[in-house]
N, C-alpha and C. Protein backbone atom coordinates (compact mmCIF):
# COMPACT_ATOMS: atom_id res chain seq x y z
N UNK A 1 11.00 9.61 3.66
CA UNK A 1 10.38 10.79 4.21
C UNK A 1 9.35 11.39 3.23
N UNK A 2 9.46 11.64 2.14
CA UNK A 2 8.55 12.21 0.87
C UNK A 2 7.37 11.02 1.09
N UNK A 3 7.02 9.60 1.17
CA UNK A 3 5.94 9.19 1.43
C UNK A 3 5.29 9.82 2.39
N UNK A 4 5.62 10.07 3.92
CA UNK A 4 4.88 10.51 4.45
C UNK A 4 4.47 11.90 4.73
N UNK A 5 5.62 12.71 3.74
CA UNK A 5 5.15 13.97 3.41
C UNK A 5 4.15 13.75 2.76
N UNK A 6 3.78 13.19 1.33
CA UNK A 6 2.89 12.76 0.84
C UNK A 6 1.69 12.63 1.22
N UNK A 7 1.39 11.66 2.83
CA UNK A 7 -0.02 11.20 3.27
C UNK A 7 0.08 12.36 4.35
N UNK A 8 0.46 13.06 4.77
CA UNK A 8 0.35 14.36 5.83
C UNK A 8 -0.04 15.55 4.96
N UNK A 9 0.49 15.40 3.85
CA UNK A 9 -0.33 16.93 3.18
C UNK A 9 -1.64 16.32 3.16
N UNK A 10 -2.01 15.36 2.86
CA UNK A 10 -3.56 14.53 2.04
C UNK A 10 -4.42 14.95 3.95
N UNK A 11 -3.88 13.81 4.59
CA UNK A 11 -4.19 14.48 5.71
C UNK A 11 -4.57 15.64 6.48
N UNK A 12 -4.10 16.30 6.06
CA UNK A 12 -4.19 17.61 6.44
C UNK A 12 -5.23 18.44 5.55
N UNK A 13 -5.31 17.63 4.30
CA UNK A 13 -6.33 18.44 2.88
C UNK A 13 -7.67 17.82 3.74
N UNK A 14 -7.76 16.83 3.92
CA UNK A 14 -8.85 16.39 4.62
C UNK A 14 -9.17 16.81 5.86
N UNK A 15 -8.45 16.89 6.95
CA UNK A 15 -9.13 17.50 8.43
C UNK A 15 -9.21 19.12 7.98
N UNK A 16 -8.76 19.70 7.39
CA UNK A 16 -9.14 20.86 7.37
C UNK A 16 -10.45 21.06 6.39
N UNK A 17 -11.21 19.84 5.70
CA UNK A 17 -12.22 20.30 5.09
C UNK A 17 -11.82 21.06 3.15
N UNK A 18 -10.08 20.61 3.62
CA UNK A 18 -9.84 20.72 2.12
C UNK A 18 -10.07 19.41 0.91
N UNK A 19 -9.15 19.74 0.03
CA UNK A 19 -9.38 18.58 -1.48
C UNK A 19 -8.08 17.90 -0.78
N UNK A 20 -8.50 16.31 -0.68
CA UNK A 20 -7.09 15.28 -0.69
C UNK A 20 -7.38 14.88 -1.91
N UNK A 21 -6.28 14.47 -2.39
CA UNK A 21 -6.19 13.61 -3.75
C UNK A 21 -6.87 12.39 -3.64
N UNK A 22 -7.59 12.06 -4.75
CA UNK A 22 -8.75 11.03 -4.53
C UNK A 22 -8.54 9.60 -4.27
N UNK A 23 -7.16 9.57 -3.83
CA UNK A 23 -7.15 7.76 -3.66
C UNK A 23 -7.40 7.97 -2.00
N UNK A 24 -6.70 9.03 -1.43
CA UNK A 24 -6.46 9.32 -0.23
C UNK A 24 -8.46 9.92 0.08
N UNK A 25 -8.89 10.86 -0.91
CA UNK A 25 -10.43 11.28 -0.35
C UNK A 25 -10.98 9.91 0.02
N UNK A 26 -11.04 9.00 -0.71
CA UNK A 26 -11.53 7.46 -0.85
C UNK A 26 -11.25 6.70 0.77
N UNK A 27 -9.55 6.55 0.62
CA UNK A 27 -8.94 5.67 1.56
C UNK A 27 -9.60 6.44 3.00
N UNK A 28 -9.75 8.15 3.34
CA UNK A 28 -10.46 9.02 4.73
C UNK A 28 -11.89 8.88 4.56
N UNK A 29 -12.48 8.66 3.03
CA UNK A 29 -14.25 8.45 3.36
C UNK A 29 -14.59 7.46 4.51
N UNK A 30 -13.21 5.99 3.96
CA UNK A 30 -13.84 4.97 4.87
C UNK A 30 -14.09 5.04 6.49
N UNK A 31 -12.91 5.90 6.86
CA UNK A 31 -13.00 6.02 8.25
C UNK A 31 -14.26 7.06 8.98
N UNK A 32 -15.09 7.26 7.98
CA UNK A 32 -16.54 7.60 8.94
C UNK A 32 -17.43 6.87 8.21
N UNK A 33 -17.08 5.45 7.58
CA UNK A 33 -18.19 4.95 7.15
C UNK A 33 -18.48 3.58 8.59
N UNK A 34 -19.45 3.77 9.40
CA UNK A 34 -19.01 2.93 10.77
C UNK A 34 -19.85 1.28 10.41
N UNK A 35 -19.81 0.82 9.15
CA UNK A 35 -20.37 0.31 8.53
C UNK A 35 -19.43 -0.91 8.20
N UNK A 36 -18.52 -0.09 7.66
CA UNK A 36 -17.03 -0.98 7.25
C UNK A 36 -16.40 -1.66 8.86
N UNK A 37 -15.11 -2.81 8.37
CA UNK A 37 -14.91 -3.97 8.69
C UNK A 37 -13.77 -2.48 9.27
N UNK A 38 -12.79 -2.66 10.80
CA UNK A 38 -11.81 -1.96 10.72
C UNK A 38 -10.71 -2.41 9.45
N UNK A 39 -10.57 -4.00 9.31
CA UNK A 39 -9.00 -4.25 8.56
C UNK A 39 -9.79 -3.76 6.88
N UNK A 40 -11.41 -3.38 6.35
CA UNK A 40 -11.18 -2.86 5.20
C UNK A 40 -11.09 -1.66 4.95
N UNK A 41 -11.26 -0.77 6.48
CA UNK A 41 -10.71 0.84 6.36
C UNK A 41 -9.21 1.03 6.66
N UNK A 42 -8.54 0.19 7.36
CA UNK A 42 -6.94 0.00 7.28
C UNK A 42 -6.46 -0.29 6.16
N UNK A 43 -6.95 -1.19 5.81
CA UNK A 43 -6.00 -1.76 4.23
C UNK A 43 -6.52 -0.53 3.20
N UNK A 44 -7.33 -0.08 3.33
CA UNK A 44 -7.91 1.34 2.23
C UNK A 44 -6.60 2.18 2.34
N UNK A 45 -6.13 2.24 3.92
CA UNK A 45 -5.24 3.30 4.11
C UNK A 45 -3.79 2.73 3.42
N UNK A 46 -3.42 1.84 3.78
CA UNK A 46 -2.06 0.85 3.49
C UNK A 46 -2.11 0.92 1.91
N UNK A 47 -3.08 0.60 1.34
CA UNK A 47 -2.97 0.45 -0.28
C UNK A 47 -2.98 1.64 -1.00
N UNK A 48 -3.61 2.79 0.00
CA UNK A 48 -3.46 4.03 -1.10
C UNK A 48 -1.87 4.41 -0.68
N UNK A 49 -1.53 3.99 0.32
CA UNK A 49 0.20 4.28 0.51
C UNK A 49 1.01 3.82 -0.09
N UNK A 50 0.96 2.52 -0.13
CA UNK A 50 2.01 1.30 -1.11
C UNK A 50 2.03 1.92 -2.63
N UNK A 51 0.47 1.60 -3.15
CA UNK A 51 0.37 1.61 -4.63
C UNK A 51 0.31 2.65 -5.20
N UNK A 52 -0.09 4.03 -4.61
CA UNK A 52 -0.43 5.49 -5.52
C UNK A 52 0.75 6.21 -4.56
N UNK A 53 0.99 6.37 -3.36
CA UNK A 53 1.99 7.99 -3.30
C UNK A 53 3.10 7.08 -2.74
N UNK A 54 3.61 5.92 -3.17
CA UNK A 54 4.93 4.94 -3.09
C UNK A 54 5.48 5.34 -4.47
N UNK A 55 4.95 5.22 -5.57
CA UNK A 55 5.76 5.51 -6.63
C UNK A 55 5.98 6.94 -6.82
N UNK A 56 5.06 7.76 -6.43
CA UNK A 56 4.82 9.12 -6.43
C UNK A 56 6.44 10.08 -5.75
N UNK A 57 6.28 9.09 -4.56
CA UNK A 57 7.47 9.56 -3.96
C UNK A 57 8.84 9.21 -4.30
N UNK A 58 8.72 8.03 -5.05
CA UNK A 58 10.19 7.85 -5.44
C UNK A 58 10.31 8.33 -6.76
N UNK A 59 9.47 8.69 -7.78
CA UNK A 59 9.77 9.92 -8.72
C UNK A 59 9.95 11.07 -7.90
N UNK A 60 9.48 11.68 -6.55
CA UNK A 60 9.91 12.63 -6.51
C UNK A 60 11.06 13.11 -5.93
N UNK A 61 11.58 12.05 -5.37
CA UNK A 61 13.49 11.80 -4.96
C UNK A 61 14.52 11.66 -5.97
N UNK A 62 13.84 11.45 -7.08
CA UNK A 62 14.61 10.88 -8.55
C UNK A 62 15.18 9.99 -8.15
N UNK A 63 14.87 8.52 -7.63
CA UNK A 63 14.84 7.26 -7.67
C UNK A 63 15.60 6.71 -8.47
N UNK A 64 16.66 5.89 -8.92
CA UNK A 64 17.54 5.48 -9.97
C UNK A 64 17.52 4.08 -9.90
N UNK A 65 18.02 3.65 -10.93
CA UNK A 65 18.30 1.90 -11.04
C UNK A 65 19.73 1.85 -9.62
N UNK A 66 20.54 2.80 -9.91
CA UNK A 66 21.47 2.65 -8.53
C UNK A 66 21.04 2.55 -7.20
N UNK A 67 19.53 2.73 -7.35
CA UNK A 67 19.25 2.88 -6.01
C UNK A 67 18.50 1.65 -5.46
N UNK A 68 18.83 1.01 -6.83
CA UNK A 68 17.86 -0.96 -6.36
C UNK A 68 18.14 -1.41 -5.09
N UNK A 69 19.27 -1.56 -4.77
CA UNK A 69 20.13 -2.61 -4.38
C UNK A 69 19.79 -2.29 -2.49
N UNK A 70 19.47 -0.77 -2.29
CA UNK A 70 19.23 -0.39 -0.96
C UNK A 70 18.06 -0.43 -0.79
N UNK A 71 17.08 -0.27 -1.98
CA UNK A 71 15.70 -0.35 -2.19
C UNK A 71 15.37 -1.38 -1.66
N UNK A 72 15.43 -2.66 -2.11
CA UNK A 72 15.19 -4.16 -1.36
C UNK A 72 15.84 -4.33 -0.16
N UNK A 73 16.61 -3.99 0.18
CA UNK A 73 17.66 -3.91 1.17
C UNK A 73 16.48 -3.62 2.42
N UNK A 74 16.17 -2.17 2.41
CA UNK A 74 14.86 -1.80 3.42
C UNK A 74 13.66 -2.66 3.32
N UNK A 75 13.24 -2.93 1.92
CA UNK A 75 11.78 -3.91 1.84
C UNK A 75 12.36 -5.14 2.94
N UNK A 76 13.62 -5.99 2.72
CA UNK A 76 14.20 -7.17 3.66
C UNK A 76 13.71 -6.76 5.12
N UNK A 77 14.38 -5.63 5.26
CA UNK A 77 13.75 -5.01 6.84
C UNK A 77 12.34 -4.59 7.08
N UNK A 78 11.84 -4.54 6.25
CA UNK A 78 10.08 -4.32 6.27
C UNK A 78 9.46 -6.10 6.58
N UNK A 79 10.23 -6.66 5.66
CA UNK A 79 9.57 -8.03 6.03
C UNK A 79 9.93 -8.87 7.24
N UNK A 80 10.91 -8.69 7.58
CA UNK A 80 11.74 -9.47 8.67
C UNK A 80 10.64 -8.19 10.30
N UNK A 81 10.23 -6.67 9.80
CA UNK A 81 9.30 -6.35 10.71
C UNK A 81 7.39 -7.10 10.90
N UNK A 82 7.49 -7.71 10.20
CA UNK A 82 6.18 -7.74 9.35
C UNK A 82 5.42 -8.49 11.09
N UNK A 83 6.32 -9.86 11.26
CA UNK A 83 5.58 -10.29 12.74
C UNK A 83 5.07 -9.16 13.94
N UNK A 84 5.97 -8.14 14.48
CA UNK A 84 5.66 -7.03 14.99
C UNK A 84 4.71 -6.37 14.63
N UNK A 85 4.53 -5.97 13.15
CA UNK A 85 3.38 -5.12 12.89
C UNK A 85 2.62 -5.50 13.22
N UNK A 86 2.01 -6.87 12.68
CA UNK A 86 0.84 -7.57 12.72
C UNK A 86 0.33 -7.65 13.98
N UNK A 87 1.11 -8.19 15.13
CA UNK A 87 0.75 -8.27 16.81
C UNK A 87 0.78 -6.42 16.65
N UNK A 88 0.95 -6.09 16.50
CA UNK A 88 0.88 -4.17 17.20
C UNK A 88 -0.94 -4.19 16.34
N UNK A 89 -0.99 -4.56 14.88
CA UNK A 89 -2.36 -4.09 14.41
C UNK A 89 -3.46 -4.38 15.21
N UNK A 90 -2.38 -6.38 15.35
CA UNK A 90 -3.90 -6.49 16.27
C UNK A 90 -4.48 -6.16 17.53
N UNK A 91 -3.52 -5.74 18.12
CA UNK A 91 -3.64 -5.12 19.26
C UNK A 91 -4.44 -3.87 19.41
N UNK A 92 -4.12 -3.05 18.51
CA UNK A 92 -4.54 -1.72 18.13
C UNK A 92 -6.25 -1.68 17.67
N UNK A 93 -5.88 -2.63 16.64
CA UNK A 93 -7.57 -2.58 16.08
C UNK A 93 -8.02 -3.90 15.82
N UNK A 94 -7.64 -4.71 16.45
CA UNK A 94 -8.68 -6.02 16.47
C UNK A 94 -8.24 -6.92 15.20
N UNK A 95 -7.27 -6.43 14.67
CA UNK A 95 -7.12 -6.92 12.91
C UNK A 95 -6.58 -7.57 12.93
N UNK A 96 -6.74 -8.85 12.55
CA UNK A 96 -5.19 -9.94 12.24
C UNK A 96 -4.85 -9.51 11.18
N UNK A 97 -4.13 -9.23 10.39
CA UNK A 97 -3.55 -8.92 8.81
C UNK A 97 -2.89 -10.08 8.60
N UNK A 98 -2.32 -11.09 9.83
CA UNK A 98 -1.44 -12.12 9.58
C UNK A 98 -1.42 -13.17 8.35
N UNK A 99 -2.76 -13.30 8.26
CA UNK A 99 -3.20 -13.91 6.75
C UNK A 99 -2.64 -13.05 5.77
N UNK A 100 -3.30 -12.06 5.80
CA UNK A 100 -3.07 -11.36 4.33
C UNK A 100 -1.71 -11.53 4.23
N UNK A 101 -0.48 -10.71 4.92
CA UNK A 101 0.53 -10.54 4.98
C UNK A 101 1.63 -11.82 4.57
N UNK A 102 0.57 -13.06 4.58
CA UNK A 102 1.42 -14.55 4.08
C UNK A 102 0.93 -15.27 3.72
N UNK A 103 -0.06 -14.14 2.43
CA UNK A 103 -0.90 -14.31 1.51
C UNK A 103 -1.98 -15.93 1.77
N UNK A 104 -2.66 -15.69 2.78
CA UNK A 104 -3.20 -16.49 2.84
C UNK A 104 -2.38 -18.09 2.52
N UNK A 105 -3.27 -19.16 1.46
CA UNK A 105 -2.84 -20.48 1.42
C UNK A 105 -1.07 -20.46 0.99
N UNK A 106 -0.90 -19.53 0.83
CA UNK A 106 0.62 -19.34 -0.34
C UNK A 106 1.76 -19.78 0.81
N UNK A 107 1.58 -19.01 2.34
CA UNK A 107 2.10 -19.28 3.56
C UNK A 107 2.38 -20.68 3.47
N UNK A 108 0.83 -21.42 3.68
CA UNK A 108 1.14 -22.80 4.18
C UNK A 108 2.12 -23.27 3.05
N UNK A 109 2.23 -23.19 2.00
CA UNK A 109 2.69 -23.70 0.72
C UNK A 109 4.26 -23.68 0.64
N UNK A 110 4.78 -22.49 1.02
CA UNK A 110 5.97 -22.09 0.69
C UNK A 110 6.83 -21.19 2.15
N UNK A 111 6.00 -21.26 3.09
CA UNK A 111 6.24 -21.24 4.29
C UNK A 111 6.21 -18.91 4.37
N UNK A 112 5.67 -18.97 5.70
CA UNK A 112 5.20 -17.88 5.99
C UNK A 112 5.80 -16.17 6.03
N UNK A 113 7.13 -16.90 6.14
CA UNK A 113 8.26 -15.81 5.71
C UNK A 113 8.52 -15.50 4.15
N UNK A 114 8.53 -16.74 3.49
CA UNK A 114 8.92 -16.31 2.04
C UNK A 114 7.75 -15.94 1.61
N UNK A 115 6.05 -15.86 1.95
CA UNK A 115 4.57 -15.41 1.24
C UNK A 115 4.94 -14.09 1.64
N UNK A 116 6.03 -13.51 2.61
CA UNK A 116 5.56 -12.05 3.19
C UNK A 116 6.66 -11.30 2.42
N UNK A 117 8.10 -12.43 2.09
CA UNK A 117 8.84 -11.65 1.59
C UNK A 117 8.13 -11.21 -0.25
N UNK A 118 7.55 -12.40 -0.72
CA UNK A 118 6.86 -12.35 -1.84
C UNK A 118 6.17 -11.47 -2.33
N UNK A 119 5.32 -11.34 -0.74
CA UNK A 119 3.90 -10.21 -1.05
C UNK A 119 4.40 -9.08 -1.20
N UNK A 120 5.81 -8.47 -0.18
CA UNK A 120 5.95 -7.22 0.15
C UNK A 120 6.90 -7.11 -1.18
N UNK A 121 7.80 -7.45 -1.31
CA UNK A 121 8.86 -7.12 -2.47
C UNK A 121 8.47 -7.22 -3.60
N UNK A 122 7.06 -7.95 -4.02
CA UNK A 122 6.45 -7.56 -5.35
C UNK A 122 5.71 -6.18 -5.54
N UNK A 123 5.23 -5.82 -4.31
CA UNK A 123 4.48 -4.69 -4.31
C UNK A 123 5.65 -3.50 -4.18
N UNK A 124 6.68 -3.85 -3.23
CA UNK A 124 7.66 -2.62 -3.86
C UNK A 124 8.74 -2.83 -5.28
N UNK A 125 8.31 -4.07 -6.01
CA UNK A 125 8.82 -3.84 -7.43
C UNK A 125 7.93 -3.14 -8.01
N UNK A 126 6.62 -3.19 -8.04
CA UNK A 126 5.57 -2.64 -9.09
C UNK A 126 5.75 -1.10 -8.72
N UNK A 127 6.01 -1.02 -7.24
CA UNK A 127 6.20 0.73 -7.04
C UNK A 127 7.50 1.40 -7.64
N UNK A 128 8.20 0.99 -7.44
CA UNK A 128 10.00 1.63 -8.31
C UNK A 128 9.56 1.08 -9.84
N UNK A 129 8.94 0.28 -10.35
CA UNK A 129 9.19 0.10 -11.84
C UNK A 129 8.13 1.22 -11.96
N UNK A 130 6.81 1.73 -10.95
CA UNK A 130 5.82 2.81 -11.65
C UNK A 130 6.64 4.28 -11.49
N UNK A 131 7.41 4.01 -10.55
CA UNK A 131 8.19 5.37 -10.54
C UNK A 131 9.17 5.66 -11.66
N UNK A 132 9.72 4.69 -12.21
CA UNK A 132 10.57 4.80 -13.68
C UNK A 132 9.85 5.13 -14.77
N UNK A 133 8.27 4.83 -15.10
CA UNK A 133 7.54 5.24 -15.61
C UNK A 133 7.04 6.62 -16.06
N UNK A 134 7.12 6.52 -14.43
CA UNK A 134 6.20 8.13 -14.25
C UNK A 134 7.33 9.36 -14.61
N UNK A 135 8.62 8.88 -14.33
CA UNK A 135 9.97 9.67 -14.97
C UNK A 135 10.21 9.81 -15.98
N UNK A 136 9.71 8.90 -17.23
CA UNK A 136 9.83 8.65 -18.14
C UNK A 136 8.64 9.46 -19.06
N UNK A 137 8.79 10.81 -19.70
CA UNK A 137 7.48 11.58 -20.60
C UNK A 137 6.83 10.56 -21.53
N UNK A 138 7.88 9.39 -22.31
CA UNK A 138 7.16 8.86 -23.03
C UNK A 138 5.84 7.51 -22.46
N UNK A 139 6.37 7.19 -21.30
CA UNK A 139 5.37 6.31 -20.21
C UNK A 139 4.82 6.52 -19.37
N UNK A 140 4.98 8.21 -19.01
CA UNK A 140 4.26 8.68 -17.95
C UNK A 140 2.61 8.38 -17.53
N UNK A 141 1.65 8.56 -19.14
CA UNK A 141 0.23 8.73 -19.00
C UNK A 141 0.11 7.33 -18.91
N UNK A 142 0.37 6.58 -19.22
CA UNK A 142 0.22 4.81 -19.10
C UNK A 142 0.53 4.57 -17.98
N UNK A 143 1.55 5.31 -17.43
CA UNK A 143 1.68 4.49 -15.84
C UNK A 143 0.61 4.95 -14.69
N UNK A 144 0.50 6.64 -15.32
CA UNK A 144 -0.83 7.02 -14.52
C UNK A 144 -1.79 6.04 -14.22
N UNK A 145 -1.90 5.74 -15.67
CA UNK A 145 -3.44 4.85 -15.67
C UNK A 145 -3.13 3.64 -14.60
N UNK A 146 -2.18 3.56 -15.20
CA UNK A 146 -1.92 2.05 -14.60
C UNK A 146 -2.19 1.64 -12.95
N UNK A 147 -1.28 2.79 -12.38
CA UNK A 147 -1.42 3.10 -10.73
C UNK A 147 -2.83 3.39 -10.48
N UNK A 148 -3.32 4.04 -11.11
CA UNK A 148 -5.22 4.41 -10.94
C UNK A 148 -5.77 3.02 -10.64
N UNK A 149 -5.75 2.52 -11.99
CA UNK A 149 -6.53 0.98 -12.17
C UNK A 149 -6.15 -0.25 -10.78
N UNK A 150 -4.91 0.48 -10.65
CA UNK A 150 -4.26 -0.69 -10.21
C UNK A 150 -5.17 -0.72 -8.64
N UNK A 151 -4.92 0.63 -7.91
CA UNK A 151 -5.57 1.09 -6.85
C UNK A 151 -6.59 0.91 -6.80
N UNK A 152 -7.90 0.61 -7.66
CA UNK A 152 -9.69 0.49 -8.11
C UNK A 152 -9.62 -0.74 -7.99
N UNK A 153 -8.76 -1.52 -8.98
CA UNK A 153 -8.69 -2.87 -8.57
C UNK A 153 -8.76 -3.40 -7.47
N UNK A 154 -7.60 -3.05 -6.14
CA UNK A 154 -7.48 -3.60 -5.16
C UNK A 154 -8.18 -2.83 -4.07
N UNK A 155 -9.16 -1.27 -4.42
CA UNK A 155 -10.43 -1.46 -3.36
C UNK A 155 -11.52 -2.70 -3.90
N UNK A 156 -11.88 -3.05 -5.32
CA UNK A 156 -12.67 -3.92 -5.10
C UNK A 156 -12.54 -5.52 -4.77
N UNK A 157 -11.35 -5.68 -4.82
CA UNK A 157 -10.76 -7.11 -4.41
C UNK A 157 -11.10 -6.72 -2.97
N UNK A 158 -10.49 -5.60 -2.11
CA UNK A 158 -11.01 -5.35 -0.89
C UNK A 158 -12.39 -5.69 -0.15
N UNK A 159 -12.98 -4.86 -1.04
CA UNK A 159 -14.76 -4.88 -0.44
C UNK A 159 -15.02 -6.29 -0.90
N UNK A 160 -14.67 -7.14 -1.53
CA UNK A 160 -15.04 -8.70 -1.64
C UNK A 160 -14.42 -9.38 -0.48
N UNK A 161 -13.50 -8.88 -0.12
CA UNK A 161 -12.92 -9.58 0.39
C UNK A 161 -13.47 -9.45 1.93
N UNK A 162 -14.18 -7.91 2.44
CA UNK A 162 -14.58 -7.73 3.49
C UNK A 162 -16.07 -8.24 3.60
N UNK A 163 -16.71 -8.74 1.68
CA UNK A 163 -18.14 -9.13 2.53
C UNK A 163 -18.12 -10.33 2.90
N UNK A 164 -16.76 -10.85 2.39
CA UNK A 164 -16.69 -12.30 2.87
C UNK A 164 -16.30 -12.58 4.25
N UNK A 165 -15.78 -11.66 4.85
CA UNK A 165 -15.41 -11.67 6.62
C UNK A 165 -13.55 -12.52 6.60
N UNK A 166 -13.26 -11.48 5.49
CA UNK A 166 -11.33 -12.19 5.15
C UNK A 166 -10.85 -11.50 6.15
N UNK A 167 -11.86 -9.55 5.79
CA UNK A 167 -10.94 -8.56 6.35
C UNK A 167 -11.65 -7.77 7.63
């Protein structure tokens, strides 16, 4: 629930003409840029969720190592949803994500379920290990950075990826 408290305040900073926090100002610029690909103004939205207010929110639940075990537990059920999403995206907005989601060649390689369990459960390890971070005073400003970079990184892997016609 705190994630999407998270993107509803940002939301809301934005339709009202207020300040969203800048991964989120970034991830709402795209959607009046009518320029962009839809899946690289979707994934703008998805990545500022996963990578910046995913850890955000599980520091702000106080998140524990006890809480691993249910943690993956839901990611299992995120991936085992993942076929559904994908037919609902594309339905919705024209997007296959199906690639991305089974990481492209990695799918054919190691078969299409384990690229999604791969993709998704690494991205919610990097989010609970940034949230232990961010709990942590002595690792806090490093993890900042870290989640920043990390997020810059993967809009410009993005926009490469959309002039190439991936997304």
């Amino acid at each position: 629930m705190e994630v999407v408290r998270l993107y509803v305040g940002n939301l809301h900073e934005y339709v009202i003409g207020g300040k969203p926090q800048a991964h989120w100002a970034q991830a709402f610029a795209l959607t009046t840029a009518c320029d962009r690909s839809p899946g690289r103004v979707l994934l703008g939205q998805i990545f500022a969720h996963l990578l910046v207010d995913f850890p955000y929110a599980l520091e702000n639940i106080d998140t524990t190592v006890g809480h691993t075990r249910d943690f993956y537990t839901f990611g299992g059920a995120l991936v085992d949803a993942t076929p559904a999403i994908v037919k609902d995206v594309k339905r919705t907005y024209g997007v296959d994500l199906g690639p991305l989601f089974t990481a492209w060649f990695v799918g054919d390689l190691i078969g299409d379920s384990q690229a999604t369990t791969l993709l998704f459960q690494s991205t919610r390890t990097a989010a609970l290990v940034n949230s232990f971070g961010l709990q942590n005073p002595a690792t806090r400003g490093v993890t900042v950075a870290e989640i920043n970079a990390l997020f810059q990184t993967s809009n410009v892997a993005l926009d490469v990826m959309e002039k190439l016609g991936q997304i």
